[in-house]
PDB file of N, CA and C in Angstrom:
ATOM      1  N   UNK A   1      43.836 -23.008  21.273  1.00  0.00           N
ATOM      2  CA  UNK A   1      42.543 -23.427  20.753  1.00  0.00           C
ATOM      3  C   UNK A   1      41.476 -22.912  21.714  1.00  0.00           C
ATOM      4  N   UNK A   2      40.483 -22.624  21.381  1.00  0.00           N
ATOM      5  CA  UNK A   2      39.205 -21.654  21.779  1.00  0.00           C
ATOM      6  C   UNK A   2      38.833 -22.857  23.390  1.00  0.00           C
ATOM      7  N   UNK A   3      38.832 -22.679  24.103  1.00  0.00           N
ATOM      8  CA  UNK A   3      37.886 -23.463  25.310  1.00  0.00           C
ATOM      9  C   UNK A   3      36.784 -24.046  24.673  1.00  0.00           C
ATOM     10  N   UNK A   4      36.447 -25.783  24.636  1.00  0.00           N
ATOM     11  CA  UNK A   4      35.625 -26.257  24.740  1.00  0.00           C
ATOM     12  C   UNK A   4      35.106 -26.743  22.815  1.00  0.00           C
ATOM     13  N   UNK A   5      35.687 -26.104  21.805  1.00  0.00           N
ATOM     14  CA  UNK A   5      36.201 -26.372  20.310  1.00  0.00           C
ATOM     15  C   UNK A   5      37.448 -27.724  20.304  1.00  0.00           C
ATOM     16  N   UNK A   6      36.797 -28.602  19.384  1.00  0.00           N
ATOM     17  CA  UNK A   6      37.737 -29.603  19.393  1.00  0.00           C
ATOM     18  C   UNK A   6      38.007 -29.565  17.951  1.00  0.00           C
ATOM     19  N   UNK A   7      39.045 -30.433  17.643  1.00  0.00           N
ATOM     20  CA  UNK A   7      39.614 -30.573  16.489  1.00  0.00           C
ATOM     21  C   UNK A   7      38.454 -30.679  15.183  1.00  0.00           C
ATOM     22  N   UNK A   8      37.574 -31.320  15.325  1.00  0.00           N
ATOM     23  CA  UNK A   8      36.551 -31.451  14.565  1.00  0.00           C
ATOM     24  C   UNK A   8      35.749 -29.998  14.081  1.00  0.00           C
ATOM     25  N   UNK A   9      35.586 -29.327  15.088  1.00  0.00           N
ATOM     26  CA  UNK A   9      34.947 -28.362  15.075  1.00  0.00           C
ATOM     27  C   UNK A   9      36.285 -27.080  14.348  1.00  0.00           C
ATOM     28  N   UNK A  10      37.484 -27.173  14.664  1.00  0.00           N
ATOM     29  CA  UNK A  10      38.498 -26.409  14.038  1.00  0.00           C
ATOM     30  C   UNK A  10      38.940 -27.067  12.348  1.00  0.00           C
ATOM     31  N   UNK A  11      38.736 -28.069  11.996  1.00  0.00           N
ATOM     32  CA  UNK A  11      38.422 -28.323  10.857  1.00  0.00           C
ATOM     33  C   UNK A  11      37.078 -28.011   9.967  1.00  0.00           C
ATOM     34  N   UNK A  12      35.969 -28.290  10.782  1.00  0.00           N
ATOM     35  CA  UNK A  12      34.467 -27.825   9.691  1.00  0.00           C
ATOM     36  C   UNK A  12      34.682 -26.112  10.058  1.00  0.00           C
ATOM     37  N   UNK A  13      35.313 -25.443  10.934  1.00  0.00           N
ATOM     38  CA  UNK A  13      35.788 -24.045  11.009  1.00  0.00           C
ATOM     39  C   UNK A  13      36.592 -23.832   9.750  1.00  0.00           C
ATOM     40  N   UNK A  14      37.513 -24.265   9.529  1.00  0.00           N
ATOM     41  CA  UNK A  14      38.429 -24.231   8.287  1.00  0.00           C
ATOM     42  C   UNK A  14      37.860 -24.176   7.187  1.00  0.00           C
ATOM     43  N   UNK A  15      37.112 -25.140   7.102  1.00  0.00           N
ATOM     44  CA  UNK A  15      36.267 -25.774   5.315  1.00  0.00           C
ATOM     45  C   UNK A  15      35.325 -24.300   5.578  1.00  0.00           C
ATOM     46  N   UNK A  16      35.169 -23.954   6.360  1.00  0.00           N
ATOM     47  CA  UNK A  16      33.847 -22.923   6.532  1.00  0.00           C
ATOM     48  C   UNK A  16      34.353 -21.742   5.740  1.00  0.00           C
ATOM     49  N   UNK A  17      35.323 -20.825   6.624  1.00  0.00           N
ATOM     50  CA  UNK A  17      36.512 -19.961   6.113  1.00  0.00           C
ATOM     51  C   UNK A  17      36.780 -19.979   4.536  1.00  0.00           C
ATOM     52  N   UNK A  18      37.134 -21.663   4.183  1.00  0.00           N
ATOM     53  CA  UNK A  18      37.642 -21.694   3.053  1.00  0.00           C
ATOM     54  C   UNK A  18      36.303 -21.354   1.852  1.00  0.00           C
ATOM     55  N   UNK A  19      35.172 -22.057   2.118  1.00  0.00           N
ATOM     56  CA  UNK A  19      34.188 -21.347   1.580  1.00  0.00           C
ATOM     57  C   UNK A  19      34.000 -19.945   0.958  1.00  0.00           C
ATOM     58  N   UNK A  20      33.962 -19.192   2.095  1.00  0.00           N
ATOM     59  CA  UNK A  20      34.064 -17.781   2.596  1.00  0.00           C
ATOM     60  C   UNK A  20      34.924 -17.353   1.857  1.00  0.00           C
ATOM     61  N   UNK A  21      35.783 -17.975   1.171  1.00  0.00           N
ATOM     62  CA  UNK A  21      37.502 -17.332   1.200  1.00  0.00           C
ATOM     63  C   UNK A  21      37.888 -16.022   1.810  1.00  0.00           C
ATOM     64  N   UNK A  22      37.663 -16.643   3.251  1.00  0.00           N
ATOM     65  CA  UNK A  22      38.200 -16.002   4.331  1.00  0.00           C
ATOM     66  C   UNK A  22      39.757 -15.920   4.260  1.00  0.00           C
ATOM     67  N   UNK A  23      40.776 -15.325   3.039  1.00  0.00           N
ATOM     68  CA  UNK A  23      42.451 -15.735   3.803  1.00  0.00           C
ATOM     69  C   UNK A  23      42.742 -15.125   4.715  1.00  0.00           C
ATOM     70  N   UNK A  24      42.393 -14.232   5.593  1.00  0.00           N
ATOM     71  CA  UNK A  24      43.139 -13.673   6.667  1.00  0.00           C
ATOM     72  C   UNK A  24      42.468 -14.390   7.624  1.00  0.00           C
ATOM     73  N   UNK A  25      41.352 -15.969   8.025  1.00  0.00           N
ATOM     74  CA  UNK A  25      40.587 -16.097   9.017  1.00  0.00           C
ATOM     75  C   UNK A  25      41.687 -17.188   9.215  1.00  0.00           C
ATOM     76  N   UNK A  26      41.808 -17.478   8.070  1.00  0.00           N
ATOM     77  CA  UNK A  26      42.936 -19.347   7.256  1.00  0.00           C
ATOM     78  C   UNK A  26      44.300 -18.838   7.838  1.00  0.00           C
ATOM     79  N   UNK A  27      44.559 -17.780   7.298  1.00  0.00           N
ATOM     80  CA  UNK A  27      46.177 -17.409   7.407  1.00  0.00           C
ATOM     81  C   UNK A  27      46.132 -17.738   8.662  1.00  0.00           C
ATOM     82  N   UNK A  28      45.482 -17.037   9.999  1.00  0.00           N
ATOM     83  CA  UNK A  28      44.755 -17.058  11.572  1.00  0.00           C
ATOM     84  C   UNK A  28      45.050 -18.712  12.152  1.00  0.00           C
ATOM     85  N   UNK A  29      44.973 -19.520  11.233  1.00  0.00           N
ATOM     86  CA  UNK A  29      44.850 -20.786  11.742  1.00  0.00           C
ATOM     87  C   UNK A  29      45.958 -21.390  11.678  1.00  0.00           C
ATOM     88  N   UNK A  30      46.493 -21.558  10.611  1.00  0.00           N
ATOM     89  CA  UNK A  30      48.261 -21.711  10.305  1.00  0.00           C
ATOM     90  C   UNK A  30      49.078 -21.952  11.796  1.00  0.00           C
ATOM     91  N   UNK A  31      49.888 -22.960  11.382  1.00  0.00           N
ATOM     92  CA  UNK A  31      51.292 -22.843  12.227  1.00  0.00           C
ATOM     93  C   UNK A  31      52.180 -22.003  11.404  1.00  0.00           C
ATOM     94  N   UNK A  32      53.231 -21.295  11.816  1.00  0.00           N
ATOM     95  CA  UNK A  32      54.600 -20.900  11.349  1.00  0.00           C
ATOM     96  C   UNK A  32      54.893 -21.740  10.245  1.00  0.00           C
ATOM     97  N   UNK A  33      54.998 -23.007  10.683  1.00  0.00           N
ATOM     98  CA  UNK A  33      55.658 -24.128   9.565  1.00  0.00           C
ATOM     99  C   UNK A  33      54.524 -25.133   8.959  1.00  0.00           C
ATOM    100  N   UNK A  34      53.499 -24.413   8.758  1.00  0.00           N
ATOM    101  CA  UNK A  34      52.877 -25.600   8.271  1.00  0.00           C
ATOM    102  C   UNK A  34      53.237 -26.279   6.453  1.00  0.00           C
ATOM    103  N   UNK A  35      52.962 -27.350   6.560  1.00  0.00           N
ATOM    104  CA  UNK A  35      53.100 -27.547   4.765  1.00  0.00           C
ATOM    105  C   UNK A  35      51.490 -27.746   4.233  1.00  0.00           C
ATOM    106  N   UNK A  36      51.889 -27.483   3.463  1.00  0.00           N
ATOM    107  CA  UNK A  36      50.129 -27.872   1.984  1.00  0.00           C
ATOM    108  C   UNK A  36      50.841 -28.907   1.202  1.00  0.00           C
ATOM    109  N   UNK A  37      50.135 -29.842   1.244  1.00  0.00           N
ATOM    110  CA  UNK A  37      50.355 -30.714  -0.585  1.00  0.00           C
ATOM    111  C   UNK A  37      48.797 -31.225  -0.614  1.00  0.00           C
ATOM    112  N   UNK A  38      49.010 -31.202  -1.992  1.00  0.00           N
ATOM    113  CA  UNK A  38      47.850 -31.844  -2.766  1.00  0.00           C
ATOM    114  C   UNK A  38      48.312 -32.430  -3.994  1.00  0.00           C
ATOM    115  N   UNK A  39      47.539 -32.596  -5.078  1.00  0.00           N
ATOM    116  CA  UNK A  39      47.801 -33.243  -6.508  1.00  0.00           C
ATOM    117  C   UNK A  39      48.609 -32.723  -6.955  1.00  0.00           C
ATOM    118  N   UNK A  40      48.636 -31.387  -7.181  1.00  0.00           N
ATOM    119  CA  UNK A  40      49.657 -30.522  -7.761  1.00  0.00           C
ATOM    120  C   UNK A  40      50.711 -29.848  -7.107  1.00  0.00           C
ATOM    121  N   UNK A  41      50.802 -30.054  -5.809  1.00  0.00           N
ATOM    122  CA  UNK A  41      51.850 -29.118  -5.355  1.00  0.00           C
ATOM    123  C   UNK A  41      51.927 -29.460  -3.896  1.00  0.00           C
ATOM    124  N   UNK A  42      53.296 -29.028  -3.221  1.00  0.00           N
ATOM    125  CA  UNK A  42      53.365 -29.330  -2.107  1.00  0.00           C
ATOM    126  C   UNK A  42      54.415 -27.747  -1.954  1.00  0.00           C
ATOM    127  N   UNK A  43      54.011 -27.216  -0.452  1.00  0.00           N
ATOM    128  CA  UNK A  43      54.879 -25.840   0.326  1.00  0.00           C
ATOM    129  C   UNK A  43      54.938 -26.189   1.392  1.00  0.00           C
ATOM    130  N   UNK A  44      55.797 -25.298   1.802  1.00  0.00           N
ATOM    131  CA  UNK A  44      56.120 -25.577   3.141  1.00  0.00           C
ATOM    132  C   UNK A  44      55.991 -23.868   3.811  1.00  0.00           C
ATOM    133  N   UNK A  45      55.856 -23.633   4.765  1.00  0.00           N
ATOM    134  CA  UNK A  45      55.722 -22.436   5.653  1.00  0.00           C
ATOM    135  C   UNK A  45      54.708 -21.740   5.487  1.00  0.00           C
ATOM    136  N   UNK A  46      53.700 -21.020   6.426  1.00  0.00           N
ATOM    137  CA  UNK A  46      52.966 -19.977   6.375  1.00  0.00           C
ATOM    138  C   UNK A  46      52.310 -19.046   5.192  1.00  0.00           C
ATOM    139  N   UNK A  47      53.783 -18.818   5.088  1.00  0.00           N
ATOM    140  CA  UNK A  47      53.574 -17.392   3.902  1.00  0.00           C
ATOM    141  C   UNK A  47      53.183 -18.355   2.122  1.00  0.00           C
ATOM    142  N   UNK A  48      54.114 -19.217   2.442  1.00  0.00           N
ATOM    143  CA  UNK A  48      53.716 -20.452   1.073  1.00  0.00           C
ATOM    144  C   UNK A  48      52.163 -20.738   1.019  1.00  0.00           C
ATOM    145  N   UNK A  49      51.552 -21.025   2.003  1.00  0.00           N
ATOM    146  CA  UNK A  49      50.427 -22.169   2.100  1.00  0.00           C
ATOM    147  C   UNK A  49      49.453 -20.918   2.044  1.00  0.00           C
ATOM    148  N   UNK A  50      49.648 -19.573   2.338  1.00  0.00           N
ATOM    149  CA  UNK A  50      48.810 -18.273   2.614  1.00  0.00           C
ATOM    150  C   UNK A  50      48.916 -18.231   0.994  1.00  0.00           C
ATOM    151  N   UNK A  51      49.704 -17.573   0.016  1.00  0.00           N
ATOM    152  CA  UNK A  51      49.880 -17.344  -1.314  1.00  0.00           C
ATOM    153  C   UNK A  51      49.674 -18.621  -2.305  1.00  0.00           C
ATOM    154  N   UNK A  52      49.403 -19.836  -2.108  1.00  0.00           N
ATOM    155  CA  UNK A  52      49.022 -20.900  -2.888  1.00  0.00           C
ATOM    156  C   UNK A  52      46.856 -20.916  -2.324  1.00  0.00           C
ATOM    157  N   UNK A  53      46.882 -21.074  -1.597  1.00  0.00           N
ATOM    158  CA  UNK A  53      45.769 -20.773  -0.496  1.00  0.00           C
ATOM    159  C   UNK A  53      44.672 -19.099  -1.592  1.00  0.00           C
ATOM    160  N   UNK A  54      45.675 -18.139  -1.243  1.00  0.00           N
ATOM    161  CA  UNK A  54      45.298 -17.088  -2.480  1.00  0.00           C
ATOM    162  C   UNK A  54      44.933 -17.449  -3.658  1.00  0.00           C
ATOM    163  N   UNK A  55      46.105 -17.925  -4.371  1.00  0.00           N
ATOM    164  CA  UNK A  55      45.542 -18.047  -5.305  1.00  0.00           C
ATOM    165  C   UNK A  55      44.272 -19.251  -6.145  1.00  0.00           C
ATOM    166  N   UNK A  56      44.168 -19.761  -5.241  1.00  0.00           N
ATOM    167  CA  UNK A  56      42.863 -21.089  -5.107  1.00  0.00           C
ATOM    168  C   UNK A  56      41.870 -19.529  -5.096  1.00  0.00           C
ATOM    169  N   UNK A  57      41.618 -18.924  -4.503  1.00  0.00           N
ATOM    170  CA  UNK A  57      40.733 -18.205  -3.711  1.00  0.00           C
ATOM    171  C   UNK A  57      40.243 -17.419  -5.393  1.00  0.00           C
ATOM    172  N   UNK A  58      41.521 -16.867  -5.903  1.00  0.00           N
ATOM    173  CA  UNK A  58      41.435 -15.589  -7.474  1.00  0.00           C
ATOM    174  C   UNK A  58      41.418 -16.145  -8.649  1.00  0.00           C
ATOM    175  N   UNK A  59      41.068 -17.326  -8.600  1.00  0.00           N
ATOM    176  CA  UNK A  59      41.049 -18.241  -9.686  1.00  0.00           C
ATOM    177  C   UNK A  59      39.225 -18.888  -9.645  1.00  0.00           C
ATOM    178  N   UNK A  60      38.760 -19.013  -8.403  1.00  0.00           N
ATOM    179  CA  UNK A  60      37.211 -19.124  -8.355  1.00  0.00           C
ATOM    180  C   UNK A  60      36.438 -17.916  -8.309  1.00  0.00           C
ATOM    181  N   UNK A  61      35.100 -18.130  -9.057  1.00  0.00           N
ATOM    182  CA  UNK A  61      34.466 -17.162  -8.531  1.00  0.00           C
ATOM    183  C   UNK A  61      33.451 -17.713  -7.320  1.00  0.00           C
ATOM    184  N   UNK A  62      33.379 -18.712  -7.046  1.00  0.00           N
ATOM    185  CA  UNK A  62      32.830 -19.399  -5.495  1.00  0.00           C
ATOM    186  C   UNK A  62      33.253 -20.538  -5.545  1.00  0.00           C
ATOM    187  N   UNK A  63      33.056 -20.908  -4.228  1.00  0.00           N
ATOM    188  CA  UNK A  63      33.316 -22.597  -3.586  1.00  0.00           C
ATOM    189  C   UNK A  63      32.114 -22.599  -2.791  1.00  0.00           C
ATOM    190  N   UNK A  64      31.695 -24.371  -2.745  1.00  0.00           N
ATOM    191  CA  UNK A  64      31.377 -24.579  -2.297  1.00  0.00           C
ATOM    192  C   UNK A  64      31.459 -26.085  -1.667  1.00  0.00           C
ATOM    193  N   UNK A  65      31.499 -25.874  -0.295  1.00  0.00           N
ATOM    194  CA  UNK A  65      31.712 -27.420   0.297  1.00  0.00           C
ATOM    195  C   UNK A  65      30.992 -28.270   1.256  1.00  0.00           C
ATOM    196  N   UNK A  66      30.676 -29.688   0.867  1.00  0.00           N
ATOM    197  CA  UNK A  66      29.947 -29.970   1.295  1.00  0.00           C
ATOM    198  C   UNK A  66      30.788 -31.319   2.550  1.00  0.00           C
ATOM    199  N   UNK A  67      30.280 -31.689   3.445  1.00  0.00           N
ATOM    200  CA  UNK A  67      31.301 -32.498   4.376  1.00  0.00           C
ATOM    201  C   UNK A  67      30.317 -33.908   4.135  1.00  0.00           C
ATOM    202  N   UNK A  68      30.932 -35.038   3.928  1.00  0.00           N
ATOM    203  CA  UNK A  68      30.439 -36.226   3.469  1.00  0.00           C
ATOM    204  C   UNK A  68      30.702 -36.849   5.001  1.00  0.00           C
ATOM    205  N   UNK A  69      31.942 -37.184   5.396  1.00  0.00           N
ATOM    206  CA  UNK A  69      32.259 -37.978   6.491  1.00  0.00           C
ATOM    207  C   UNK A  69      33.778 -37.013   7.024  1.00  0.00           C
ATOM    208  N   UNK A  70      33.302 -37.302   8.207  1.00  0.00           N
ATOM    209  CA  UNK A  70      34.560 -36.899   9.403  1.00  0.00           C
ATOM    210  C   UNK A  70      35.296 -37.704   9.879  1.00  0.00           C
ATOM    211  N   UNK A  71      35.957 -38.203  10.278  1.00  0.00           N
ATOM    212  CA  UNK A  71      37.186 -39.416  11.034  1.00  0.00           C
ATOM    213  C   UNK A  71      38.055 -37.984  11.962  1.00  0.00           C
ATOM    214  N   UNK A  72      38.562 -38.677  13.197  1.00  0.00           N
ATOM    215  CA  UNK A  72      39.355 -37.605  14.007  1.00  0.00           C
ATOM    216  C   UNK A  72      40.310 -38.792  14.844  1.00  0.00           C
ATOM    217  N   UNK A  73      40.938 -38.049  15.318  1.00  0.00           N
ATOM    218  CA  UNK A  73      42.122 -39.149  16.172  1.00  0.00           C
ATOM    219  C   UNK A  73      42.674 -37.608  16.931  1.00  0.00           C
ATOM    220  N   UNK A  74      43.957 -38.015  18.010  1.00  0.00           N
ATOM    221  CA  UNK A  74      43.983 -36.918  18.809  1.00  0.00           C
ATOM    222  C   UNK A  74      45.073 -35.753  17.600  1.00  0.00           C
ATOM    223  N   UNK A  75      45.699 -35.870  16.976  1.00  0.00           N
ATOM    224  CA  UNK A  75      46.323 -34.639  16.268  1.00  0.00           C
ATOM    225  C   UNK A  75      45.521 -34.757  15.153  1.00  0.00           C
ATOM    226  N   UNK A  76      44.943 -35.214  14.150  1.00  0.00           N
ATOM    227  CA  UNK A  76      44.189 -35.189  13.052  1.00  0.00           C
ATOM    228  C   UNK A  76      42.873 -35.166  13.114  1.00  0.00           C
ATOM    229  N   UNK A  77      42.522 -34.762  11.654  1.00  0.00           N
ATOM    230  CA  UNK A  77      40.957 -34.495  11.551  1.00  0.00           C
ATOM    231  C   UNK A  77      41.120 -34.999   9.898  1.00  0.00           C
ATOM    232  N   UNK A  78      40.341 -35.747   9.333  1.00  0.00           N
ATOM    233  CA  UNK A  78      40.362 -36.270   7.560  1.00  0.00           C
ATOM    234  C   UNK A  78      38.553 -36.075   7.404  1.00  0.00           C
ATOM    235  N   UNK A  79      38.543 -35.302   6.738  1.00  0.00           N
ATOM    236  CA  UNK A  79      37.186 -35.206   6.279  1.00  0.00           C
ATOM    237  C   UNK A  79      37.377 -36.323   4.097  1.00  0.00           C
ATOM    238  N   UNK A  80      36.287 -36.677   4.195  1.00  0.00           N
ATOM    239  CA  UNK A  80      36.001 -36.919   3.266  1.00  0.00           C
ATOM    240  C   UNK A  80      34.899 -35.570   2.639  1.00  0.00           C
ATOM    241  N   UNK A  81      34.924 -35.037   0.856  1.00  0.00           N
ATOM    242  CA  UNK A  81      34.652 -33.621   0.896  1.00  0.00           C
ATOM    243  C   UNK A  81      33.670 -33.711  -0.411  1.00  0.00           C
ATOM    244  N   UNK A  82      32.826 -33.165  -0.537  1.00  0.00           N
ATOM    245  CA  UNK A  82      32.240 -32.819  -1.739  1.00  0.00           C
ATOM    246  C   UNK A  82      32.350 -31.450  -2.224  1.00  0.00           C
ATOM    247  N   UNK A  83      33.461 -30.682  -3.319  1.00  0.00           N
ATOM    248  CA  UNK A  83      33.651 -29.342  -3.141  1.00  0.00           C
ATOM    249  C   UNK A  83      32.895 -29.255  -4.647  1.00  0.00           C
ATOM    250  N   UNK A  84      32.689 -28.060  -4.905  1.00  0.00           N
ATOM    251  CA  UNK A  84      31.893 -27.607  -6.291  1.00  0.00           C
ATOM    252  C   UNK A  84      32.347 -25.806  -6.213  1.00  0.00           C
ATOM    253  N   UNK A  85      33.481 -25.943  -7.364  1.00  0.00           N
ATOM    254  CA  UNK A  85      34.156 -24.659  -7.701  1.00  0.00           C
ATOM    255  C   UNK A  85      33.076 -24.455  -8.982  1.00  0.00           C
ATOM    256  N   UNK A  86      32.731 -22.730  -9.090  1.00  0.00           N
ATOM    257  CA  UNK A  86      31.729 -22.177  -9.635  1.00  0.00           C
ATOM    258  C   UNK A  86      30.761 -22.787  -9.907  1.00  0.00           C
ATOM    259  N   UNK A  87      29.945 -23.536  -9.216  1.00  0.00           N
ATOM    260  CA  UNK A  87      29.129 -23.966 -10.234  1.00  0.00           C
ATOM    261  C   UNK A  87      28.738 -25.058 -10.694  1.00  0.00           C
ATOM    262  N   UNK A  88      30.120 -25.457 -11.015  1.00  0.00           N
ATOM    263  CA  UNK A  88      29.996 -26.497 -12.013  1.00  0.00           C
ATOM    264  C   UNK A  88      31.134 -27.788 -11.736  1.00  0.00           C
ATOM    265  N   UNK A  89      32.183 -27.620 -11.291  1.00  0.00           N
ATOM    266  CA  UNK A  89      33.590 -28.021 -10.922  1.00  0.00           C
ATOM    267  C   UNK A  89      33.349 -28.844 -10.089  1.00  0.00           C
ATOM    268  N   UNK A  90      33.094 -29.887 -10.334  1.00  0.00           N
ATOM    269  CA  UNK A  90      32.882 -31.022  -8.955  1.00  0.00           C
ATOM    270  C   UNK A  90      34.515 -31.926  -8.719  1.00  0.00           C
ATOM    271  N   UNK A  91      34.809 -31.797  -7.921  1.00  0.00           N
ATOM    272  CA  UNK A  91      35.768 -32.567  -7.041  1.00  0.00           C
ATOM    273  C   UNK A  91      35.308 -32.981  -5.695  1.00  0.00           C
ATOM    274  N   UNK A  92      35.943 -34.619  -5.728  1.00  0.00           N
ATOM    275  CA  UNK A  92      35.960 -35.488  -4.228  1.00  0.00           C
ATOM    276  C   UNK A  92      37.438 -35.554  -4.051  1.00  0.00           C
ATOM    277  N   UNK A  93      37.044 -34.995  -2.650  1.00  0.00           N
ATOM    278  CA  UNK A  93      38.219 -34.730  -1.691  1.00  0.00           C
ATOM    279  C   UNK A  93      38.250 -35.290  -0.583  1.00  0.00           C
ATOM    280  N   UNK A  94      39.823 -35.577  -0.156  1.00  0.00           N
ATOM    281  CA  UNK A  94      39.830 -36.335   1.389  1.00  0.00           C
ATOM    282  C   UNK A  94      41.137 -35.295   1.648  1.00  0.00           C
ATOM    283  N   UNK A  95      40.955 -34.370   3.046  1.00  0.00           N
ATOM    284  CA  UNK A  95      41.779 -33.300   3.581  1.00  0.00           C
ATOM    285  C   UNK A  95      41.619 -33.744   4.603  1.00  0.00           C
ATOM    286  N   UNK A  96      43.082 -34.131   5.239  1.00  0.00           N
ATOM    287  CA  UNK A  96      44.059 -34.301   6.270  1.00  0.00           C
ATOM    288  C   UNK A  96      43.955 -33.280   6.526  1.00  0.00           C
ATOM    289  N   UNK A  97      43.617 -32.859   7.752  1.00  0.00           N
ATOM    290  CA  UNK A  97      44.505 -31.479   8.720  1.00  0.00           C
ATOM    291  C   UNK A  97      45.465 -32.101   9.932  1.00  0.00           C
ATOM    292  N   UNK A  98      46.275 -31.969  10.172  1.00  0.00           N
ATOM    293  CA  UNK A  98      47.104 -32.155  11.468  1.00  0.00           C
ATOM    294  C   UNK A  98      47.285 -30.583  12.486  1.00  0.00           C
ATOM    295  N   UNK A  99      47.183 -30.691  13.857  1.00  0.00           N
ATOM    296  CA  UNK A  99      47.321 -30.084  14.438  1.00  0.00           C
ATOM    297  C   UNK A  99      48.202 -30.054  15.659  1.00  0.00           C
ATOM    298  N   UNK A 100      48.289 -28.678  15.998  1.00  0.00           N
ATOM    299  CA  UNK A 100      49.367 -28.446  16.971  1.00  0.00           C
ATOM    300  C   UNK A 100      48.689 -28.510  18.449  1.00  0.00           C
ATOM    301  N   UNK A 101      49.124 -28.858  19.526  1.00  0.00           N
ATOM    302  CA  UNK A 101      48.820 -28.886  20.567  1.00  0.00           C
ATOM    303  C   UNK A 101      47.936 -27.025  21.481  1.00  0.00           C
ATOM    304  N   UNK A 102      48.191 -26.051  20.439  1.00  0.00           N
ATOM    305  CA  UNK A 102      47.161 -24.972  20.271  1.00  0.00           C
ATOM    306  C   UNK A 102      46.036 -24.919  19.527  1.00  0.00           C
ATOM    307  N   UNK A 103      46.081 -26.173  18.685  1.00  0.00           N
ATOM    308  CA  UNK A 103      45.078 -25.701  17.825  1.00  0.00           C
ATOM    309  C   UNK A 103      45.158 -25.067  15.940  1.00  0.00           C
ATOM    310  N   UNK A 104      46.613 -25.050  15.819  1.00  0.00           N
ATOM    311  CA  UNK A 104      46.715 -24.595  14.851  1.00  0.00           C
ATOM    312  C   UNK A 104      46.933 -25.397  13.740  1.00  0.00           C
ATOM    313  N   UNK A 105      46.508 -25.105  12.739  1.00  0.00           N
ATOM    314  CA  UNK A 105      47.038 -26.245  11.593  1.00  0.00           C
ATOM    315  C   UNK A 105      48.546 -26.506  11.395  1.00  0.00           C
ATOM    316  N   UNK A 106      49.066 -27.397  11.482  1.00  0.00           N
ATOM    317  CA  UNK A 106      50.566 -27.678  10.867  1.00  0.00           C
ATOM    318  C   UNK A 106      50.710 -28.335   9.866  1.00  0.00           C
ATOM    319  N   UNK A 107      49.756 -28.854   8.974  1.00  0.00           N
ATOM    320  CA  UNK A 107      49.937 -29.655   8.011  1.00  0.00           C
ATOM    321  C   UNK A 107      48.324 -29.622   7.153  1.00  0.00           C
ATOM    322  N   UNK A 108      48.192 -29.519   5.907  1.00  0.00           N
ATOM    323  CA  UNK A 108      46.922 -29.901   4.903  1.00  0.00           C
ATOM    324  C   UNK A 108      47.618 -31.193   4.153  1.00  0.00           C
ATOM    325  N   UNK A 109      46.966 -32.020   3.863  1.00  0.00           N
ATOM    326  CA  UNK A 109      47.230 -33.331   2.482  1.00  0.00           C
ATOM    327  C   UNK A 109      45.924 -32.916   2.219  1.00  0.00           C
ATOM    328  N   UNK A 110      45.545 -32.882   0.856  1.00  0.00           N
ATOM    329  CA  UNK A 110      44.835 -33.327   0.316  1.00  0.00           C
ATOM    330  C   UNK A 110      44.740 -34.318  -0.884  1.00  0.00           C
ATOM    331  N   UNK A 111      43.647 -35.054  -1.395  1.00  0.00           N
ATOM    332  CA  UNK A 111      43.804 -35.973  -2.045  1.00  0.00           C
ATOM    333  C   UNK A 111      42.812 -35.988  -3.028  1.00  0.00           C
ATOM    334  N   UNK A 112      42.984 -36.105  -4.371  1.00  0.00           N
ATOM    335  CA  UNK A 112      41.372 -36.013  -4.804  1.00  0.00           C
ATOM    336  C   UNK A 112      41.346 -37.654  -5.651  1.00  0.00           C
ATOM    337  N   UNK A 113      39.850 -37.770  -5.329  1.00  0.00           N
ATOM    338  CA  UNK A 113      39.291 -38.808  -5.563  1.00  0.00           C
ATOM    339  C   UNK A 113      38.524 -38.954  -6.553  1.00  0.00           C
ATOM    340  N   UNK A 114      37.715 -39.787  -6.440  1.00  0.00           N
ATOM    341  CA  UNK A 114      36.101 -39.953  -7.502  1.00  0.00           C
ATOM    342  C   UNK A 114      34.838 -39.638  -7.169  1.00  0.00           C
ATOM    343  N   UNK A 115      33.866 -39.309  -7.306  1.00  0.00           N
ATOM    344  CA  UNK A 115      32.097 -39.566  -7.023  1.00  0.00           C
ATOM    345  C   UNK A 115      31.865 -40.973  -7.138  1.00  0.00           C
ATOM    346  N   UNK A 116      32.426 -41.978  -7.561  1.00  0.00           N
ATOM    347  CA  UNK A 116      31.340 -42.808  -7.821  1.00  0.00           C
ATOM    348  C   UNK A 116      31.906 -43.781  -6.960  1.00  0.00           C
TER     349      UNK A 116
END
C-alpha cells in the first residue's frame, strides 16, 4: 500500500477507477484470491472478479458514483453508495472491501438496498 494512503482512501480509489472503468487500474488492486459476490453472483480468484468486473464495465455506457457514508475498521472499508448506471439506473449500495495487509483487495460483498 502507497506510504501514508489508508484503507479509506484505497477504497474511494477503487469507486474512483470503477467510475472510470479503469479494469486494468481494478485488476492492479486485486489479491490473487480475491472473491466478488453481490445479488447475482459470487467468484472467486482474480481472473473471475477481472471478467465479471468487465463485463459490468460493456454492459454500461457510464457510471456514476456517489459516496453517502464511509465506516472503516482495521481490514475493512463499507461504504454506503449512491451509483447511477447511464443515466438513469439508480441503485443503493453498501460495498464491503476487505483488505490484505499490502493493501490489496481480497474480498468485494456487495449489497443492494433502497433510496428511501
Amino acid at each position: 500500500m502507497s506510504a501514508g494512503m489508508t484503507l479509506r482512501d484505497r477504497f474511494v480509489d477503487y469507486l474512483r477507477r470503477y467510475a472510470a472503468k479503469d479494469l486494468d487500474g481494478i485488476a492492479a488492486m486485486f489479491s490473487e484470491d480475491v472473491t466478488l459476490r453481490d445479488w447475482n453472483l459470487s467468484v472467486r480468484g482474480r481472473d473471475a472478479a477481472i471478467a465479471e468486473t468487465r463485463k459490468n464495465f460493456e454492459s454500461s455506457t457510464s457510471i456514476h458514483i456517489e459516496v453517502l457514508r464511509v465506516l472503516e475498521n482495521a481490514n475493512s472499508v463499507a461504504g454506503e453508495l449512491r451509483i447511477v448506471v447511464d443515466g438513469h439506473i439508480e441503485l443503493f449500495v453498501v460495498d464491503v472491501l476487505d483488505f490484505d495487509s499490502e493493501g490489496r483487495i481480497t474480498a468485494i460483498r456487495a449489497f443492494l438496498g433502497r433510496g428511501d
